[in-house]
PDB file of N, CA and C in Angstrom:
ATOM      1  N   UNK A   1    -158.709  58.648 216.916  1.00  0.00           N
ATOM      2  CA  UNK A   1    -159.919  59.304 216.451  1.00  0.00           C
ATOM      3  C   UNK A   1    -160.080  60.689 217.084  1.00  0.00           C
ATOM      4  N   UNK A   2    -159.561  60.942 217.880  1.00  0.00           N
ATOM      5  CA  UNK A   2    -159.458  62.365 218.663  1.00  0.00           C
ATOM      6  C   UNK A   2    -158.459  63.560 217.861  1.00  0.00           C
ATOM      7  N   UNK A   3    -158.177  63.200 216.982  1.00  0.00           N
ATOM      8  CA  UNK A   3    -157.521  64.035 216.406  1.00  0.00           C
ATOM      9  C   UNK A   3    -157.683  64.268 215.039  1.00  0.00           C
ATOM     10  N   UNK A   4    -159.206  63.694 214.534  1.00  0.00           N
ATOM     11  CA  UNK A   4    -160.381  63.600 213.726  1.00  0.00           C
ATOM     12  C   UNK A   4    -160.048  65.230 213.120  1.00  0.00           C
ATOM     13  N   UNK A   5    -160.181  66.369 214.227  1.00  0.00           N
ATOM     14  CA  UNK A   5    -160.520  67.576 213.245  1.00  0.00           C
ATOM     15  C   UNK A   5    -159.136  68.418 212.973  1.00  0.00           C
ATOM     16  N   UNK A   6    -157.968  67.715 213.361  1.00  0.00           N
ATOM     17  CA  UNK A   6    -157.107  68.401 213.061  1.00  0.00           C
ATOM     18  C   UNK A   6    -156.481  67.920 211.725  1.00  0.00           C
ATOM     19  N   UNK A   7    -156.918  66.651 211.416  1.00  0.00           N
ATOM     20  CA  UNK A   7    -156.145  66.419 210.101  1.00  0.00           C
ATOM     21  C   UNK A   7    -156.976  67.498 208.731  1.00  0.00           C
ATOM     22  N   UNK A   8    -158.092  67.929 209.146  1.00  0.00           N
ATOM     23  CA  UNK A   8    -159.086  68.434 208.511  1.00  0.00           C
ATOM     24  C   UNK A   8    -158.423  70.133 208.028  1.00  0.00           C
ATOM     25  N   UNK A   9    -157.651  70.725 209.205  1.00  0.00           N
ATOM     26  CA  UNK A   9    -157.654  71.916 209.347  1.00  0.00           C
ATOM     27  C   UNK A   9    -156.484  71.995 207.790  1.00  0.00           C
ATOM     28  N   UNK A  10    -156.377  73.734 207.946  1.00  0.00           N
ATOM     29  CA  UNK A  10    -155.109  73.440 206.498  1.00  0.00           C
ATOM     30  C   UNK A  10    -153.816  73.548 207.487  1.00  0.00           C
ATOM     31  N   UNK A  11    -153.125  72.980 206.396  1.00  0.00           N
ATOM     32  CA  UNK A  11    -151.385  72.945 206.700  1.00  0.00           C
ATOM     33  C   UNK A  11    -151.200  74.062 207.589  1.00  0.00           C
ATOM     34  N   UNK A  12    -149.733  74.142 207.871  1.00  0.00           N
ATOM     35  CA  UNK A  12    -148.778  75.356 208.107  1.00  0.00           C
ATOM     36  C   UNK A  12    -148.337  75.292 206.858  1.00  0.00           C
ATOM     37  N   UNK A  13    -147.631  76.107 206.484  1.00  0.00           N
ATOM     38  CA  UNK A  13    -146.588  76.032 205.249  1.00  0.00           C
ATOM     39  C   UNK A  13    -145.724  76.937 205.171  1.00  0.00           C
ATOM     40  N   UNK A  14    -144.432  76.489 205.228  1.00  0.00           N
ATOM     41  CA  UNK A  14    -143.105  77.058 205.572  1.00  0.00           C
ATOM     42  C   UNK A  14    -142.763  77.943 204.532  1.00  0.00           C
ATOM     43  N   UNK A  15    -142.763  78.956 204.912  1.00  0.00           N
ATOM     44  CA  UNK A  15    -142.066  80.455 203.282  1.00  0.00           C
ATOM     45  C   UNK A  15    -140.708  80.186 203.018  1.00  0.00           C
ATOM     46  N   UNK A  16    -140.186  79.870 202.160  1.00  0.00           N
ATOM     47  CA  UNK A  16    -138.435  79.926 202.241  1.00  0.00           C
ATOM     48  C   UNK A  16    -137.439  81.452 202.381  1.00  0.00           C
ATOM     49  N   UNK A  17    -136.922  80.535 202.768  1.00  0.00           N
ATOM     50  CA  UNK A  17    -135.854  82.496 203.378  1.00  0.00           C
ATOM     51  C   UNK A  17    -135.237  82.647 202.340  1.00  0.00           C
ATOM     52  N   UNK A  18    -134.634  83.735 201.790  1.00  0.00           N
ATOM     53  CA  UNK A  18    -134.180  84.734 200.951  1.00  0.00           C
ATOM     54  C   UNK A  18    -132.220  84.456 201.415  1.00  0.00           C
ATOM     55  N   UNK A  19    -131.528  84.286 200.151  1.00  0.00           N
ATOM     56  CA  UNK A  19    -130.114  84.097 200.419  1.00  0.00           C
ATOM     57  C   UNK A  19    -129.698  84.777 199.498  1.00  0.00           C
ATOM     58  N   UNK A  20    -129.315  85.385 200.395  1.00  0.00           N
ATOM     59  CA  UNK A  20    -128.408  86.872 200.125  1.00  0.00           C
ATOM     60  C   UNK A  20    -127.289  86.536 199.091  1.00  0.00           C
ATOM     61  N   UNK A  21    -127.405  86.911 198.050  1.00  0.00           N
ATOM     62  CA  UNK A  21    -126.411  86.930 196.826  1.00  0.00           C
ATOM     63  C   UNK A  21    -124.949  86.646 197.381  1.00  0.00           C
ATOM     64  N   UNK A  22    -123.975  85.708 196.849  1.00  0.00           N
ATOM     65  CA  UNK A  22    -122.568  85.732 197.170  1.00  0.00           C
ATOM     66  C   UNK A  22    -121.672  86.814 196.254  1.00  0.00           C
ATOM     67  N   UNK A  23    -120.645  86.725 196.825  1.00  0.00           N
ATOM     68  CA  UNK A  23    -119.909  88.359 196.644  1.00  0.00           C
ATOM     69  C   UNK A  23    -119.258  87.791 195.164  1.00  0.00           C
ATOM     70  N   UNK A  24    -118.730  88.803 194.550  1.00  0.00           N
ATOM     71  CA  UNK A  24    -117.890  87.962 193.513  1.00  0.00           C
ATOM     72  C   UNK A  24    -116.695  87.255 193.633  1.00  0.00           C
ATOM     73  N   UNK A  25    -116.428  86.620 192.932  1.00  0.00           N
ATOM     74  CA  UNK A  25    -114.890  86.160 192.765  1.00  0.00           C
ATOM     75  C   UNK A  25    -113.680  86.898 193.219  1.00  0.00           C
ATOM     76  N   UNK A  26    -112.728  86.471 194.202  1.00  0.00           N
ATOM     77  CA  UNK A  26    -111.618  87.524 194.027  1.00  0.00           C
ATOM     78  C   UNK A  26    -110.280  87.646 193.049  1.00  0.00           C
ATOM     79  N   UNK A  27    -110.706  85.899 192.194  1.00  0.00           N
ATOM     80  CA  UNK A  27    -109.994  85.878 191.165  1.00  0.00           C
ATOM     81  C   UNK A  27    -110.481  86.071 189.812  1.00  0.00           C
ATOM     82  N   UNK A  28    -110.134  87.003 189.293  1.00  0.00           N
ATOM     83  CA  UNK A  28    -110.761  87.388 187.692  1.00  0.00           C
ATOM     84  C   UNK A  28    -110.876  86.189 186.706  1.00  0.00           C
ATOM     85  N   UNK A  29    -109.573  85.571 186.918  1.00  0.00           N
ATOM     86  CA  UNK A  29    -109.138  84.418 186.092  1.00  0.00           C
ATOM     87  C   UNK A  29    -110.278  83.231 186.132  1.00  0.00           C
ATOM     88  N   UNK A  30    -110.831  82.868 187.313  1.00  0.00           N
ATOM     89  CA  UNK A  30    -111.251  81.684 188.198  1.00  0.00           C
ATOM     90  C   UNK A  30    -112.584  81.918 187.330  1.00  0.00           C
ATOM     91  N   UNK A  31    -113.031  83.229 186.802  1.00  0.00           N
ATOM     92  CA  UNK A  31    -114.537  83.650 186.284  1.00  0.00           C
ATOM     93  C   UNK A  31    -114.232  83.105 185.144  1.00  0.00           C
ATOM     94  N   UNK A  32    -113.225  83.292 184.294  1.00  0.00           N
ATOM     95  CA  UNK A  32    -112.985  83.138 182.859  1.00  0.00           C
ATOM     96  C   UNK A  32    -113.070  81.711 182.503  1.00  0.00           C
ATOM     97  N   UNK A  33    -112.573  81.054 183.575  1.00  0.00           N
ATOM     98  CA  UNK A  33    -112.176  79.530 183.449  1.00  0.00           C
ATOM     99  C   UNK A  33    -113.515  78.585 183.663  1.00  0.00           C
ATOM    100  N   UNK A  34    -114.310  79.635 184.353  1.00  0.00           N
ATOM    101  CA  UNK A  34    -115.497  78.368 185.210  1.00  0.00           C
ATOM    102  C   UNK A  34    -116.260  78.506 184.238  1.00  0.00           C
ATOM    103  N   UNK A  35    -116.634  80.084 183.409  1.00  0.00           N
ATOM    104  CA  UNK A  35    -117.532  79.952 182.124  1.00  0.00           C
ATOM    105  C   UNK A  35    -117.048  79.409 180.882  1.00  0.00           C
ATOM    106  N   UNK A  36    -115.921  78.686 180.223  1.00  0.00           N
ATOM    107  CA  UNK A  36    -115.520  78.477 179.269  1.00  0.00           C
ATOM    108  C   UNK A  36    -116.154  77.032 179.462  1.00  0.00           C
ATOM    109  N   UNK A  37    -116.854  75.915 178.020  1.00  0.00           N
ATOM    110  CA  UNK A  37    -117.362  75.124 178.387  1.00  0.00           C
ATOM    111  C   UNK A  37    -117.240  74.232 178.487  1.00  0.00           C
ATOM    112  N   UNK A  38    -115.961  73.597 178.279  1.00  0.00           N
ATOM    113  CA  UNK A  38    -115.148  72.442 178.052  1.00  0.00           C
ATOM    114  C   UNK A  38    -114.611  72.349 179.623  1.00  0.00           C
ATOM    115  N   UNK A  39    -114.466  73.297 180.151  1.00  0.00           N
ATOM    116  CA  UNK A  39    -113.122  73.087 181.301  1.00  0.00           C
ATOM    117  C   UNK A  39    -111.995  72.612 180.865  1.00  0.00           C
ATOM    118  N   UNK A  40    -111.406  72.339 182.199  1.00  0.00           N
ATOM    119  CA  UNK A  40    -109.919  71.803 182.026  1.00  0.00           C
ATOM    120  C   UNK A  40    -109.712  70.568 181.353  1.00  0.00           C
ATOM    121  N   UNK A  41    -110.945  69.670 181.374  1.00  0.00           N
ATOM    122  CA  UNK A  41    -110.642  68.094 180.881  1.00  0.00           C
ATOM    123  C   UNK A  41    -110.374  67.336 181.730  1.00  0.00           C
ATOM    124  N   UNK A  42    -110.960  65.816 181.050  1.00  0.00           N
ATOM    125  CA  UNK A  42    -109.916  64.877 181.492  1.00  0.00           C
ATOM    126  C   UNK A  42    -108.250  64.682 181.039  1.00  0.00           C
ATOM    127  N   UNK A  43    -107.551  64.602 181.970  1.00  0.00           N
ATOM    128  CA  UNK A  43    -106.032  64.548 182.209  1.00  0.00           C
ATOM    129  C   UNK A  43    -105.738  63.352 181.429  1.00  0.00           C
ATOM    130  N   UNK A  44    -104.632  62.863 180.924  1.00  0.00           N
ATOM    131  CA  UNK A  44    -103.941  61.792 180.830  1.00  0.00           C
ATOM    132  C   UNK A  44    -103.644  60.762 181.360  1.00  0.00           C
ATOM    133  N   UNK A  45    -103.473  60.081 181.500  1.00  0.00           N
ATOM    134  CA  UNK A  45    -103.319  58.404 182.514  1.00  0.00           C
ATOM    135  C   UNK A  45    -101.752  58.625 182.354  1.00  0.00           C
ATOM    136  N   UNK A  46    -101.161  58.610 183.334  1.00  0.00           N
ATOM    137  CA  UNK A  46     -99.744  58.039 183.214  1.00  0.00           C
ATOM    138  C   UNK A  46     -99.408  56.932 182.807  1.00  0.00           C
ATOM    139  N   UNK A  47     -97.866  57.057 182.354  1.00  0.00           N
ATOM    140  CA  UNK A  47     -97.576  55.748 181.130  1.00  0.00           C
ATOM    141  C   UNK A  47     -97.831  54.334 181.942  1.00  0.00           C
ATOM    142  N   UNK A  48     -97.095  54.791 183.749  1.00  0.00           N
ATOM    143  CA  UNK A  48     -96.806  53.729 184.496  1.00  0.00           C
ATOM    144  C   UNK A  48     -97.877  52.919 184.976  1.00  0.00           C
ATOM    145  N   UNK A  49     -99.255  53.430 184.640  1.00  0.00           N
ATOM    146  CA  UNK A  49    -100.694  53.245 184.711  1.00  0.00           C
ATOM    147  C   UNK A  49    -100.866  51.828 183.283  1.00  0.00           C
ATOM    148  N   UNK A  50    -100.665  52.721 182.744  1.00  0.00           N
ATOM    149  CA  UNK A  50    -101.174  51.960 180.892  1.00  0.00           C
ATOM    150  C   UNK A  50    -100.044  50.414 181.096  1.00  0.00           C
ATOM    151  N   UNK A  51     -98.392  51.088 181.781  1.00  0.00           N
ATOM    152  CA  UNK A  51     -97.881  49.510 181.233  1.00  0.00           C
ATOM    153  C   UNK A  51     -98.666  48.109 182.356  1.00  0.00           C
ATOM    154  N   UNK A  52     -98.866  48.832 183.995  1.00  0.00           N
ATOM    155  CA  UNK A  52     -99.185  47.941 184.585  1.00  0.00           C
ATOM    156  C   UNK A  52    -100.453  46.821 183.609  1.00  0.00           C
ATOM    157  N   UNK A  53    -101.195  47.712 183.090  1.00  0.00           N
ATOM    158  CA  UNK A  53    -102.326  47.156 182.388  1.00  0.00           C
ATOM    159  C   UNK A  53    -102.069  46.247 181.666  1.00  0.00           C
ATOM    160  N   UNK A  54    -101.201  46.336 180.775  1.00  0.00           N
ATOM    161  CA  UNK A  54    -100.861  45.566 179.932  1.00  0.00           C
ATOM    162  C   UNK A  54    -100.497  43.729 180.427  1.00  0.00           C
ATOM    163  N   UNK A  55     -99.685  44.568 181.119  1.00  0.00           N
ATOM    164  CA  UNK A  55     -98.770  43.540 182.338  1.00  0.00           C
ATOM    165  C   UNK A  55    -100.209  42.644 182.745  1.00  0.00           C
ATOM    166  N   UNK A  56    -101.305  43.095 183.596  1.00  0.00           N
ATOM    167  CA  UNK A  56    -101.922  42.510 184.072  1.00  0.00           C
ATOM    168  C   UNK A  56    -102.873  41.630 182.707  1.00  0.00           C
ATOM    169  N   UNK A  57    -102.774  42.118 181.227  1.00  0.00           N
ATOM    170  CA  UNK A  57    -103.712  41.915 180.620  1.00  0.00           C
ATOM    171  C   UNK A  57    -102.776  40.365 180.017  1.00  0.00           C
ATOM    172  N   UNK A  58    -101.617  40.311 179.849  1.00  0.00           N
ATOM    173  CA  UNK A  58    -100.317  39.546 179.411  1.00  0.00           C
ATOM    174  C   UNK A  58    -100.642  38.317 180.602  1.00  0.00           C
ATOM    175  N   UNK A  59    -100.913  38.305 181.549  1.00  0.00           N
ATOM    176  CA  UNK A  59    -100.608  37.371 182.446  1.00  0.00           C
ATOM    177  C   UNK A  59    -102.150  37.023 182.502  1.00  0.00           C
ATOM    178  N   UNK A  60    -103.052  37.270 182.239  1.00  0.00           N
ATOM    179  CA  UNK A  60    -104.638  36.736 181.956  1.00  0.00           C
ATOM    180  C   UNK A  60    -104.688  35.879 180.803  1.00  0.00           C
ATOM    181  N   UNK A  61    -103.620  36.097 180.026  1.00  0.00           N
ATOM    182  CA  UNK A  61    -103.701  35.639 178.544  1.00  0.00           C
ATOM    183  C   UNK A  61    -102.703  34.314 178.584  1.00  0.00           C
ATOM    184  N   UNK A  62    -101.730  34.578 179.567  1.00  0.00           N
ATOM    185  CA  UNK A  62    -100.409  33.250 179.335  1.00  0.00           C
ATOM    186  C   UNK A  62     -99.980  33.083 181.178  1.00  0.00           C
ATOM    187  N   UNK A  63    -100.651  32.449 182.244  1.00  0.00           N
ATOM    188  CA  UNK A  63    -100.667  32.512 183.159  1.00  0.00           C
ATOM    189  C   UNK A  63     -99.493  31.761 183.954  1.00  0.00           C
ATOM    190  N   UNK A  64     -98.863  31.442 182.906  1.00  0.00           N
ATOM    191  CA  UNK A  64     -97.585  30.677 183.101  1.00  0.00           C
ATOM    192  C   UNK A  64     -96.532  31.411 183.067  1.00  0.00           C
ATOM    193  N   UNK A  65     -96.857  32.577 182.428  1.00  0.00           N
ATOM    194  CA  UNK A  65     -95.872  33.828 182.470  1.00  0.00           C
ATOM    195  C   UNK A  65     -95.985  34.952 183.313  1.00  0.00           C
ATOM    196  N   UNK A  66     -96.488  34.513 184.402  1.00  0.00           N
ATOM    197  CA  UNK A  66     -96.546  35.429 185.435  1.00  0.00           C
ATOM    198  C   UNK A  66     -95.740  36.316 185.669  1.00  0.00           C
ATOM    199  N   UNK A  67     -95.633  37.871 185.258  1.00  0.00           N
ATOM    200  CA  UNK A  67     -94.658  38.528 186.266  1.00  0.00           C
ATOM    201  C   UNK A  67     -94.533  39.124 187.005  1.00  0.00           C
ATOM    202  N   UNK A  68     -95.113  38.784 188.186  1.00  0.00           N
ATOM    203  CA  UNK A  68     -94.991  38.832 189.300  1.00  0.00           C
ATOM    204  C   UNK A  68     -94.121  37.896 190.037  1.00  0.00           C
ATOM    205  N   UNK A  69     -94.560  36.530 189.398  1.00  0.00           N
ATOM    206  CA  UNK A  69     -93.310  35.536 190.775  1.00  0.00           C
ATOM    207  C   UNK A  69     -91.356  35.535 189.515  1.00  0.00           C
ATOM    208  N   UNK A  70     -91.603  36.392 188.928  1.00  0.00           N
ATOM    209  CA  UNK A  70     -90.223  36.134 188.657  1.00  0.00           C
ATOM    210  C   UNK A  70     -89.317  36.964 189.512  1.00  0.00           C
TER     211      UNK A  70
END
């Protein structure tokens, strides 16, 4: 209760500081690429990706055909 008249008083309130603009790019290219709107994309999955899948999807389906313990 002793601190009754300070909740009363107003705030502080913090000003935000000012950030100084960054310099440009030193690659011309790097500007061209970051504004185009697609970007680079998603990449491709490698094949050796897609067959494991399969593999794992083959042995969910016929578990007797495991290939792994052959």
């Amino acid at each position: 209760m002793a601190n009754k008249a300070l909740a009363t008083r107003q705030k502080k309130q913090v000003t935000p500081t000012r950030v100084p603009p960054s310099p440009p790019p030193r690659n011309p290219v790097a500007v061209a690429a970051k504004a185009r709107a697609g970007g680079a994309g998603p990449h491709a999955k490698p094949q050796s990706t897609e067959r494991q899948a399969a593999k794992r999807l083959l042995a969910k389906i016929d578990p007797k055909a495991d290939p792994d313990q052959s």
